[in-house]
PDB file of N, CA and C in Angstrom:
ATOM      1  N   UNK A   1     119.763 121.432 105.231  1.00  0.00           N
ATOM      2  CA  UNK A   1     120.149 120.430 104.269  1.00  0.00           C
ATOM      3  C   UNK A   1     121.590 120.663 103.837  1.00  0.00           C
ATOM      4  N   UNK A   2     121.812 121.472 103.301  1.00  0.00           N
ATOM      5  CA  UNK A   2     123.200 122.132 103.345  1.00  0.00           C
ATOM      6  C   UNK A   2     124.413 121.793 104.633  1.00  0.00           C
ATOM      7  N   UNK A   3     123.744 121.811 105.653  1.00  0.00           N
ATOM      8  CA  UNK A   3     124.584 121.697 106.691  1.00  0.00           C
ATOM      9  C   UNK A   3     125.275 119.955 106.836  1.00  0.00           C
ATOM     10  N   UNK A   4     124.011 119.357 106.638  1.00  0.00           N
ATOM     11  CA  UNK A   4     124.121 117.931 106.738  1.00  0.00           C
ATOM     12  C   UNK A   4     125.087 117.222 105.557  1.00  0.00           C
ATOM     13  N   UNK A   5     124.849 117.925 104.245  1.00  0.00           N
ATOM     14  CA  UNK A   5     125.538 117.827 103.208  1.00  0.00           C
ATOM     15  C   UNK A   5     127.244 117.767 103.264  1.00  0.00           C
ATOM     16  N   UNK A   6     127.249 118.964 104.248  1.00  0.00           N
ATOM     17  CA  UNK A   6     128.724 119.775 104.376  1.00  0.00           C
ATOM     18  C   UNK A   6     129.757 118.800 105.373  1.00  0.00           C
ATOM     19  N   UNK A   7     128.346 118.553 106.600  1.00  0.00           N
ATOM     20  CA  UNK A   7     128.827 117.630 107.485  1.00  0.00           C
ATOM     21  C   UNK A   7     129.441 116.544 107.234  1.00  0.00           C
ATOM     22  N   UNK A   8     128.648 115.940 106.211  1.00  0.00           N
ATOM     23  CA  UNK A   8     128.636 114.340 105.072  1.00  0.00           C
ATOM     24  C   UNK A   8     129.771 114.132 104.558  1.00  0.00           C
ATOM     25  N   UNK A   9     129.912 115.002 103.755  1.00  0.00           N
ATOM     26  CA  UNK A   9     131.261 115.230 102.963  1.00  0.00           C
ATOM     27  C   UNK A   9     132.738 115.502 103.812  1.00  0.00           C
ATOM     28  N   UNK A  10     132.311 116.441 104.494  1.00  0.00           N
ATOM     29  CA  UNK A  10     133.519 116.322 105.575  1.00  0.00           C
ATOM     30  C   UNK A  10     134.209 114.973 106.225  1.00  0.00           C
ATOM     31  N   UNK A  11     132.862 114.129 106.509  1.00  0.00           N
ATOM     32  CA  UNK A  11     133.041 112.751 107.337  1.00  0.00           C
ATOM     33  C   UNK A  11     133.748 112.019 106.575  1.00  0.00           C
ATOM     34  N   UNK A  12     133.165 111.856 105.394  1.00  0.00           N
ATOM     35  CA  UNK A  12     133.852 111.165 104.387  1.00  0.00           C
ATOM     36  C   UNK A  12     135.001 111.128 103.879  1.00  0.00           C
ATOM     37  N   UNK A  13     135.971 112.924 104.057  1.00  0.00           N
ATOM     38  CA  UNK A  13     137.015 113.447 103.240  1.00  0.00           C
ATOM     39  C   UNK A  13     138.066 112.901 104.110  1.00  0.00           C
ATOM     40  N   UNK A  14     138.045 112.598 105.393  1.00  0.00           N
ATOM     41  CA  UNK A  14     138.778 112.810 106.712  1.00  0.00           C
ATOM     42  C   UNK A  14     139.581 111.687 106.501  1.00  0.00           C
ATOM     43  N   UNK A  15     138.684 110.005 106.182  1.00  0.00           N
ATOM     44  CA  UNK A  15     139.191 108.765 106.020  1.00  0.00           C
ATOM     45  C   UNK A  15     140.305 109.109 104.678  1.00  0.00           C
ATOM     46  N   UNK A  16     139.904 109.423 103.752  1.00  0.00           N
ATOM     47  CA  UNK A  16     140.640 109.518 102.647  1.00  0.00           C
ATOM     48  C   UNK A  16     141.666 110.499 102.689  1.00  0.00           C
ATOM     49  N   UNK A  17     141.562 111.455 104.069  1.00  0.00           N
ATOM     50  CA  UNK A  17     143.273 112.182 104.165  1.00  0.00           C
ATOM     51  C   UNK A  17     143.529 111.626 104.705  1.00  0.00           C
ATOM     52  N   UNK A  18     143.530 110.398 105.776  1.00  0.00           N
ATOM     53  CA  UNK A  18     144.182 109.772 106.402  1.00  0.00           C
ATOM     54  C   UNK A  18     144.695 108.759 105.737  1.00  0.00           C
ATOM     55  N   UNK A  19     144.278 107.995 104.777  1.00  0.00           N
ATOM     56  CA  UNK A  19     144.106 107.218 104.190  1.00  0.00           C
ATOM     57  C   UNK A  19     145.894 107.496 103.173  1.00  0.00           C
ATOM     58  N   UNK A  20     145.540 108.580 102.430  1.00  0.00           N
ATOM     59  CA  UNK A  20     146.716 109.158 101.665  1.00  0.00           C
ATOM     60  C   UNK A  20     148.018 109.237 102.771  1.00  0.00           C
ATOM     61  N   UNK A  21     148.282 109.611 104.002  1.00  0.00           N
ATOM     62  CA  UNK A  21     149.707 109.484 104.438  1.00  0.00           C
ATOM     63  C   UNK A  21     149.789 108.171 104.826  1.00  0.00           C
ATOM     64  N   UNK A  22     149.609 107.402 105.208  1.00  0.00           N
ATOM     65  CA  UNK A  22     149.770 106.044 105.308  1.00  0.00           C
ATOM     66  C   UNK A  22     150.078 105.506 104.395  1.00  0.00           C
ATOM     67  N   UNK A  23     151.378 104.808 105.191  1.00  0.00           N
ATOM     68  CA  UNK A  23     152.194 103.672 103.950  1.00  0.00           C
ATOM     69  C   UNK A  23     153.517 103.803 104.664  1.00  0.00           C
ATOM     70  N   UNK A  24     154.082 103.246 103.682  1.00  0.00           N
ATOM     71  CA  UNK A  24     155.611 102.619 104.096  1.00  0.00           C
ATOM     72  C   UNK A  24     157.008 103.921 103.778  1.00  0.00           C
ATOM     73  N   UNK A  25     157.559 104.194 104.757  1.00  0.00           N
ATOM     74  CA  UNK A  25     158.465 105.118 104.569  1.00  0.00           C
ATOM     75  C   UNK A  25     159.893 104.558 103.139  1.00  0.00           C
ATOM     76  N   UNK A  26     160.126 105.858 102.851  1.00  0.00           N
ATOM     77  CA  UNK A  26     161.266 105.560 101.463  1.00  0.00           C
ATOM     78  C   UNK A  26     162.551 104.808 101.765  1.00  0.00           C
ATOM     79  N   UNK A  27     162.603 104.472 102.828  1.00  0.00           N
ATOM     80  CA  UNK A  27     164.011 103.705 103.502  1.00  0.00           C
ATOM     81  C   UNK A  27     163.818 102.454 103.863  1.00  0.00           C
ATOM     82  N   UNK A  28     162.256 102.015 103.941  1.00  0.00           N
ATOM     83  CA  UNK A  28     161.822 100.655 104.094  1.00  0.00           C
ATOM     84  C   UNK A  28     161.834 100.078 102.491  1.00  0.00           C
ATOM     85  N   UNK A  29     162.776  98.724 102.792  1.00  0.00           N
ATOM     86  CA  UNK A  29     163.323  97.770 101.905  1.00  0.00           C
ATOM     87  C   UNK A  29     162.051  96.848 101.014  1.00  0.00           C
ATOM     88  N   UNK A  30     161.269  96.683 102.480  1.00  0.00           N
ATOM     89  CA  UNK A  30     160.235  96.070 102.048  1.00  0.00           C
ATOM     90  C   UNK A  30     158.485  96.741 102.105  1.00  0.00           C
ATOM     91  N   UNK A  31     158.520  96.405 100.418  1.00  0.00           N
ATOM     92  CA  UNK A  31     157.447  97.476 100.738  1.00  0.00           C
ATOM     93  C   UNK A  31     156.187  96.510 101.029  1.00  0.00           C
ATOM     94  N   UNK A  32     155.159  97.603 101.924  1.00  0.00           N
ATOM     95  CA  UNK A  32     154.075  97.054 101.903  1.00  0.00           C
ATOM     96  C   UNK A  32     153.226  96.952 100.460  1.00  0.00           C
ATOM     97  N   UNK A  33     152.154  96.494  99.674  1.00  0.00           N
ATOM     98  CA  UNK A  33     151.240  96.786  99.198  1.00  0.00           C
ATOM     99  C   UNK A  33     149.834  96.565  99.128  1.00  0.00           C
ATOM    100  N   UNK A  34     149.137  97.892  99.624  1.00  0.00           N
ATOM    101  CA  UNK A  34     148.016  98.062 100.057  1.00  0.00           C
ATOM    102  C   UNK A  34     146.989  97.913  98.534  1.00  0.00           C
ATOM    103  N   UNK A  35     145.975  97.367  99.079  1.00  0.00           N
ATOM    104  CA  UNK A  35     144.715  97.346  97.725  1.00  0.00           C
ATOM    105  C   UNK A  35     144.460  98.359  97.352  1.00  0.00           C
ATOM    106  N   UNK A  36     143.821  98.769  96.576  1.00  0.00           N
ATOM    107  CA  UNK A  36     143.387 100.362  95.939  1.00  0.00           C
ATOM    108  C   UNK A  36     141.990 100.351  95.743  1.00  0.00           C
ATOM    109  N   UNK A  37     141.081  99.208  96.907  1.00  0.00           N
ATOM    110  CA  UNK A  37     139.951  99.264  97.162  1.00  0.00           C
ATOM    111  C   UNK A  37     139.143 100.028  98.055  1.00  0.00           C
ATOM    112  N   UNK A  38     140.001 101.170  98.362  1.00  0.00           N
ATOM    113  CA  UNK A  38     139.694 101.849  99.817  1.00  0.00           C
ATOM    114  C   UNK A  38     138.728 102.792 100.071  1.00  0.00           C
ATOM    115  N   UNK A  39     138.576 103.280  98.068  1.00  0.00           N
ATOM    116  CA  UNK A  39     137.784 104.361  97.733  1.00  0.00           C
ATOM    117  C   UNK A  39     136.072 103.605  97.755  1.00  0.00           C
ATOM    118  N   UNK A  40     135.877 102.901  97.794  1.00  0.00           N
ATOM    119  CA  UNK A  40     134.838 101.968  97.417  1.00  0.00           C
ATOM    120  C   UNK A  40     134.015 102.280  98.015  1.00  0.00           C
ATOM    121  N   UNK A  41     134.117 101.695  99.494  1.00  0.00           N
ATOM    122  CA  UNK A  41     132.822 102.386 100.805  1.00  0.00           C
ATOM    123  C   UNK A  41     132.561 103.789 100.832  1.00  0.00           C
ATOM    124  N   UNK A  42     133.461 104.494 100.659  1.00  0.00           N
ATOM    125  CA  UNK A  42     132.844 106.154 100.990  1.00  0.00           C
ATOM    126  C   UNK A  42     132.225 106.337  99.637  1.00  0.00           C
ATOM    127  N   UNK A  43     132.807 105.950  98.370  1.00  0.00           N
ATOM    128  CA  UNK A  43     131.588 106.465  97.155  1.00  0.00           C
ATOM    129  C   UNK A  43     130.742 105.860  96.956  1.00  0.00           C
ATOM    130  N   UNK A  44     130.360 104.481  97.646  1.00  0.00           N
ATOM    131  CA  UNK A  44     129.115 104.099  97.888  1.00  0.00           C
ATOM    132  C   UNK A  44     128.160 104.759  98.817  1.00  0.00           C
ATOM    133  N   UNK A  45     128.253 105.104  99.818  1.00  0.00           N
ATOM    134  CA  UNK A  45     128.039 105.641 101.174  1.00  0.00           C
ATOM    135  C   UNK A  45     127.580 107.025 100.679  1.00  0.00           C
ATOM    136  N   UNK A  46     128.494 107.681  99.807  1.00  0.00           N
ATOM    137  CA  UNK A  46     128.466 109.057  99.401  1.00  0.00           C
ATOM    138  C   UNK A  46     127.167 109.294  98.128  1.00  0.00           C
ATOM    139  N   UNK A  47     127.270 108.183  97.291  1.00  0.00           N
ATOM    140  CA  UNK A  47     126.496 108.378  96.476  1.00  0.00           C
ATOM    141  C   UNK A  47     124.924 108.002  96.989  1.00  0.00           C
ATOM    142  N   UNK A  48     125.384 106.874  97.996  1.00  0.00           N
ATOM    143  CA  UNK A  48     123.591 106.570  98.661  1.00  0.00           C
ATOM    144  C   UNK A  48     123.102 107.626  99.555  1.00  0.00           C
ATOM    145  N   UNK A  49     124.141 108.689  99.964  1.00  0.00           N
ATOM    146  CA  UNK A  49     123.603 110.456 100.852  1.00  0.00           C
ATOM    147  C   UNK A  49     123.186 111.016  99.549  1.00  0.00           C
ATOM    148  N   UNK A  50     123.711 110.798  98.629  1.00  0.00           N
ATOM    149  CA  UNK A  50     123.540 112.155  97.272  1.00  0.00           C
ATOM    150  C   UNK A  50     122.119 111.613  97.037  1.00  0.00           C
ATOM    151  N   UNK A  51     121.942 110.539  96.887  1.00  0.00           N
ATOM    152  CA  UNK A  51     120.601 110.002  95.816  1.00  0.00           C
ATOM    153  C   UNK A  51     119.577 110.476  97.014  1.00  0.00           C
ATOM    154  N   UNK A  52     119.966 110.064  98.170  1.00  0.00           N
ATOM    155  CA  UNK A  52     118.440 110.287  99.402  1.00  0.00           C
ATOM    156  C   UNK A  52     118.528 111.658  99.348  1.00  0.00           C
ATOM    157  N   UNK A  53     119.050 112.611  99.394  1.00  0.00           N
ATOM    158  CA  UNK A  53     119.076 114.052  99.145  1.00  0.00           C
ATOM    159  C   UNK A  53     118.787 114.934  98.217  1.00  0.00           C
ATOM    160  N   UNK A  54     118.720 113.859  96.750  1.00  0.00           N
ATOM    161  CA  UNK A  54     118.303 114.898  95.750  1.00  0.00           C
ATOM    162  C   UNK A  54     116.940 114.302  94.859  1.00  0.00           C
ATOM    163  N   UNK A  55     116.774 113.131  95.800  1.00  0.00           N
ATOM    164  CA  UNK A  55     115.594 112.240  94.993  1.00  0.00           C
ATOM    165  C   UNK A  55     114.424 113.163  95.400  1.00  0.00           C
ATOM    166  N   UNK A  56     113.286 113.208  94.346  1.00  0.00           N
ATOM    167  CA  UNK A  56     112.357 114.099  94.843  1.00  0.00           C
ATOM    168  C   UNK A  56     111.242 113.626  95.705  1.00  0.00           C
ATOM    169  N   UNK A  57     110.496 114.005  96.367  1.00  0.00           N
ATOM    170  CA  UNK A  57     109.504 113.352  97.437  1.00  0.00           C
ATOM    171  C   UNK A  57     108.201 113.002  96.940  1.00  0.00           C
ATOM    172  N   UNK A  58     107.801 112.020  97.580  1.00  0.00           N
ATOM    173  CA  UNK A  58     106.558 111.600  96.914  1.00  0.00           C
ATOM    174  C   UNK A  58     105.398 112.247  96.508  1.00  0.00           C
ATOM    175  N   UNK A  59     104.441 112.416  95.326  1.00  0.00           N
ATOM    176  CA  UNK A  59     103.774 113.040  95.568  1.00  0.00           C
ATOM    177  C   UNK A  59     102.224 112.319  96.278  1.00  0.00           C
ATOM    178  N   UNK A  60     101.624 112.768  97.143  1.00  0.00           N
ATOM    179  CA  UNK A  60     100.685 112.172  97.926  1.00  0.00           C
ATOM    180  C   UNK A  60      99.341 113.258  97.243  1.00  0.00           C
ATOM    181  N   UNK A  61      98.700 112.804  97.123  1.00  0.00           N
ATOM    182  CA  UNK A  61      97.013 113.435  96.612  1.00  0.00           C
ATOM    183  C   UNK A  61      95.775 112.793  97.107  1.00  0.00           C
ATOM    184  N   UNK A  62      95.210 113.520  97.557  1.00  0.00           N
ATOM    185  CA  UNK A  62      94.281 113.347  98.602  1.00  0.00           C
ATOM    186  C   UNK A  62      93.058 113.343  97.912  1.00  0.00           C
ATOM    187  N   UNK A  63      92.254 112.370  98.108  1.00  0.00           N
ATOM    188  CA  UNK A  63      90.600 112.471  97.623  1.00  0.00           C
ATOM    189  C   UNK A  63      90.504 112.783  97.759  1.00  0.00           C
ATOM    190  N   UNK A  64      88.988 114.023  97.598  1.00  0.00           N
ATOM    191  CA  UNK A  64      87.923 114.215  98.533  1.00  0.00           C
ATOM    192  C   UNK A  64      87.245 112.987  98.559  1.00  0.00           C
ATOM    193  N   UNK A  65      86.117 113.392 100.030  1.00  0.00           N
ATOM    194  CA  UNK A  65      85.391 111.955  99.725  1.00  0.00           C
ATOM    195  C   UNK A  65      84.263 112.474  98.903  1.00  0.00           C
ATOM    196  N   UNK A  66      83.510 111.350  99.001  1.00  0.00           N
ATOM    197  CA  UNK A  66      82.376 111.348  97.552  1.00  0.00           C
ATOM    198  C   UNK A  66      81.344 111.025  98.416  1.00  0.00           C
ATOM    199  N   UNK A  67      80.001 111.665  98.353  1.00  0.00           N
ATOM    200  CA  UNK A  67      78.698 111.781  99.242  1.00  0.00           C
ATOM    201  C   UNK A  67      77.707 110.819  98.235  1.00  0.00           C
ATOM    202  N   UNK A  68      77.076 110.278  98.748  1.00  0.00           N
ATOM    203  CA  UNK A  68      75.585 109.608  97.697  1.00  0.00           C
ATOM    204  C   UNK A  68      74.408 109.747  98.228  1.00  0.00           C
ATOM    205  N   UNK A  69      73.776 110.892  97.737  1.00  0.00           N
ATOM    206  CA  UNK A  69      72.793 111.644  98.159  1.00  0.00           C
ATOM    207  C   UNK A  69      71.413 110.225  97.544  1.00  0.00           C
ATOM    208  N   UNK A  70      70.525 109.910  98.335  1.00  0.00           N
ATOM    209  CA  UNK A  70      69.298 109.012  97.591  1.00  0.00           C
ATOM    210  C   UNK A  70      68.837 110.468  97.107  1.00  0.00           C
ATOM    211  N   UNK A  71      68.065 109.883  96.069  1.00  0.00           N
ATOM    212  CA  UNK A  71      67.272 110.722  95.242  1.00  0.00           C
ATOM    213  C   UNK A  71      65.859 111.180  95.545  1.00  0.00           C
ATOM    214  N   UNK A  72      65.342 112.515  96.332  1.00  0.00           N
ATOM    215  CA  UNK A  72      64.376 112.801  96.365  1.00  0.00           C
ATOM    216  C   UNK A  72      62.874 112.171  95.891  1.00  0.00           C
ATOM    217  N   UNK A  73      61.562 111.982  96.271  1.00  0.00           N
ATOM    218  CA  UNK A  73      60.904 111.320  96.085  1.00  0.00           C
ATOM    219  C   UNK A  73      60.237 111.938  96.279  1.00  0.00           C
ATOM    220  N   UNK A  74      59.029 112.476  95.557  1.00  0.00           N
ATOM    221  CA  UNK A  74      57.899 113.328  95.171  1.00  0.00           C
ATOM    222  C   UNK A  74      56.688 112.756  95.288  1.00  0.00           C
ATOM    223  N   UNK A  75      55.542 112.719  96.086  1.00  0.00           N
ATOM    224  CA  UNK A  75      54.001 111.950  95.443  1.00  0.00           C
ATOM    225  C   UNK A  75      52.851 113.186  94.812  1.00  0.00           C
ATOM    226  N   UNK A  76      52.808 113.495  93.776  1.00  0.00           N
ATOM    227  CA  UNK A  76      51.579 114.033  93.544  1.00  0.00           C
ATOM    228  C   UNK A  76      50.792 113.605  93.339  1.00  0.00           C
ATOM    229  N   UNK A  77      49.666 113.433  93.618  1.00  0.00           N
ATOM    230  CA  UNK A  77      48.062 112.713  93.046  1.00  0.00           C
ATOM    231  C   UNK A  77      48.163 111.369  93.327  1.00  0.00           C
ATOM    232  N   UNK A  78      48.954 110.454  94.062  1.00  0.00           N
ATOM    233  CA  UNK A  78      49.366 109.279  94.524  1.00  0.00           C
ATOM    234  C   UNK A  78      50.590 108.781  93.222  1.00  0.00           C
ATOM    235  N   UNK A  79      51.339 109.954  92.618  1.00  0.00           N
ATOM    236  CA  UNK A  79      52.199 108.915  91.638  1.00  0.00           C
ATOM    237  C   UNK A  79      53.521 109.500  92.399  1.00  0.00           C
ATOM    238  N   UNK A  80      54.526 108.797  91.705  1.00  0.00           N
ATOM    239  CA  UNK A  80      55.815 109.049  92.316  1.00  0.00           C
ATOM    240  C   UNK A  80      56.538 109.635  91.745  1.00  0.00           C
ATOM    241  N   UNK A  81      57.015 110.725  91.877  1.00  0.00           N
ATOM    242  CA  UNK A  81      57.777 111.083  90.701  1.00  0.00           C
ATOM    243  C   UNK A  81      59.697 111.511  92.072  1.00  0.00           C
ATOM    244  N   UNK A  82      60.110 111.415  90.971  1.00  0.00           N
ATOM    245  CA  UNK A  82      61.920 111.718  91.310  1.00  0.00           C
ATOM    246  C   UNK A  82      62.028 112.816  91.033  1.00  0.00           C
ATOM    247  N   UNK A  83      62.967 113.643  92.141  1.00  0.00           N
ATOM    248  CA  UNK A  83      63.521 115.114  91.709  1.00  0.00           C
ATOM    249  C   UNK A  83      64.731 114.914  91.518  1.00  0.00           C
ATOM    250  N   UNK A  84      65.241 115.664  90.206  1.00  0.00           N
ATOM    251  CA  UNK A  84      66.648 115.408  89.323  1.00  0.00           C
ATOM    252  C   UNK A  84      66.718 116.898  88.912  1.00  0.00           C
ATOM    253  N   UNK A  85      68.220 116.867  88.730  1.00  0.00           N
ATOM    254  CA  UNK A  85      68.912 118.106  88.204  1.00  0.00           C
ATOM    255  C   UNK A  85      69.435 118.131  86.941  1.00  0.00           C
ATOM    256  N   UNK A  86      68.960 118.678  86.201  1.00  0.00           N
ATOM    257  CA  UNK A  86      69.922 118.675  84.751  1.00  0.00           C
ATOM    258  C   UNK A  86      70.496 120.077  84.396  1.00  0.00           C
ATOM    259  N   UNK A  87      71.614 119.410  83.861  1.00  0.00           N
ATOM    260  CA  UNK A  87      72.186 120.776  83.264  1.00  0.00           C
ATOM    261  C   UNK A  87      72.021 121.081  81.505  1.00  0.00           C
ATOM    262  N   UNK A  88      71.377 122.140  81.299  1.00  0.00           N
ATOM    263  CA  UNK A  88      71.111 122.253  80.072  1.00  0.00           C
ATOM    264  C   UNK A  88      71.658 123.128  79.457  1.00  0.00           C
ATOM    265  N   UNK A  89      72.735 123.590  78.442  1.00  0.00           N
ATOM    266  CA  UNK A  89      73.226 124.696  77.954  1.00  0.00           C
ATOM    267  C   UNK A  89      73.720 125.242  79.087  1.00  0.00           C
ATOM    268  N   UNK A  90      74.387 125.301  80.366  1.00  0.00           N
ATOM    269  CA  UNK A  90      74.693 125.685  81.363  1.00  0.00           C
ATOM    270  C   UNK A  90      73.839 126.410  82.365  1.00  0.00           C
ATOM    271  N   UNK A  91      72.410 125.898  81.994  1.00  0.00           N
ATOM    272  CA  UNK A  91      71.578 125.874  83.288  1.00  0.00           C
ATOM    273  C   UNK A  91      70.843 125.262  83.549  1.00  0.00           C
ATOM    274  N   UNK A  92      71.062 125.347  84.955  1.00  0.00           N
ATOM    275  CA  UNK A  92      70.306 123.824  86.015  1.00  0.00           C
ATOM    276  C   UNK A  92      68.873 124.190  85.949  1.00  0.00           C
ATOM    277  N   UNK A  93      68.350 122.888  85.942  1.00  0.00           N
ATOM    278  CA  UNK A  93      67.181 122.883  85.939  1.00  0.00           C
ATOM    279  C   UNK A  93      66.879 121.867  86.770  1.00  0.00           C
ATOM    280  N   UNK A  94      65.907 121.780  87.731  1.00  0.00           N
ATOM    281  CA  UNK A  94      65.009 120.968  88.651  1.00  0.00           C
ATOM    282  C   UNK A  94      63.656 120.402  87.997  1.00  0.00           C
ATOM    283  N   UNK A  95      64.138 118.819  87.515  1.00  0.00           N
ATOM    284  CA  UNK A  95      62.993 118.200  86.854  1.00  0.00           C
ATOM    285  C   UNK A  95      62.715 116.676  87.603  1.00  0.00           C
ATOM    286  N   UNK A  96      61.417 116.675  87.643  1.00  0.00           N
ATOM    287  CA  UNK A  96      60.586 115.786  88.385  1.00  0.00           C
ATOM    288  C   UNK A  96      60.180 114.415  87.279  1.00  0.00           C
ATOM    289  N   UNK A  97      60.885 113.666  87.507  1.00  0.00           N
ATOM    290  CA  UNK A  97      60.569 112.272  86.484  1.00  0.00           C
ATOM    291  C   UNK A  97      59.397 110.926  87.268  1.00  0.00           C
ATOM    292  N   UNK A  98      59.024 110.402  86.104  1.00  0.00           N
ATOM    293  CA  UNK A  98      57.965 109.643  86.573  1.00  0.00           C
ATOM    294  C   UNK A  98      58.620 108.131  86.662  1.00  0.00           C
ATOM    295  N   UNK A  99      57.890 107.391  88.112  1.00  0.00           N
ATOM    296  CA  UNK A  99      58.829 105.907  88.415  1.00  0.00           C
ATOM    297  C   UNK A  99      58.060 105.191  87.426  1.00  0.00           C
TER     298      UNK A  99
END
């Protein structure tokens, strides 16, 4: 990351030294004049590398999946009863309810 950074900035610095000797020598009568819009693209350019580089990454969170167990089904004496789990005071208990 660093490297790419270093690279970035470099790319960028190169236009703007070139940029600075260019122009019209002190013996020319007529001068040119250049816009002073030149800085514009590279600190756009520069600031849209900075933001993708220091923005933080998404965070992604993963379900688990979720199981749906049917509920056990008991016949004693021909009735039906359901097997259920409760937690009571922090212990489980296995209780058989009537349909």
């Amino acid at each position: 990351m660093k490297k790419l950074l270093l690279t970035s900035l470099l790319a960028f610095s190169m236009p703007m030294m070139a940029q600075h000797h260019h122009g019209m020598r002190h013996f020319d009568h007529h001068q040119y004049r250049q816009s002073n819009w030149g800085w514009v693209a590279p600190a756009v350019i520069g600031g849209a590398v900075v933001y993708g580089l220091t923005r933080p990454a998404p965070i992604v969170v993963q379900q688990p999946p979720v199981y749906i167990q049917q509920p056990e089904i008991v016949v004693i004496d021909g009735i039906a009863y359901i097997k259920q789990y409760q937690i009571i005071n922090g212990v489980t208990t296995e209780v058989l309810i009537r349909q």
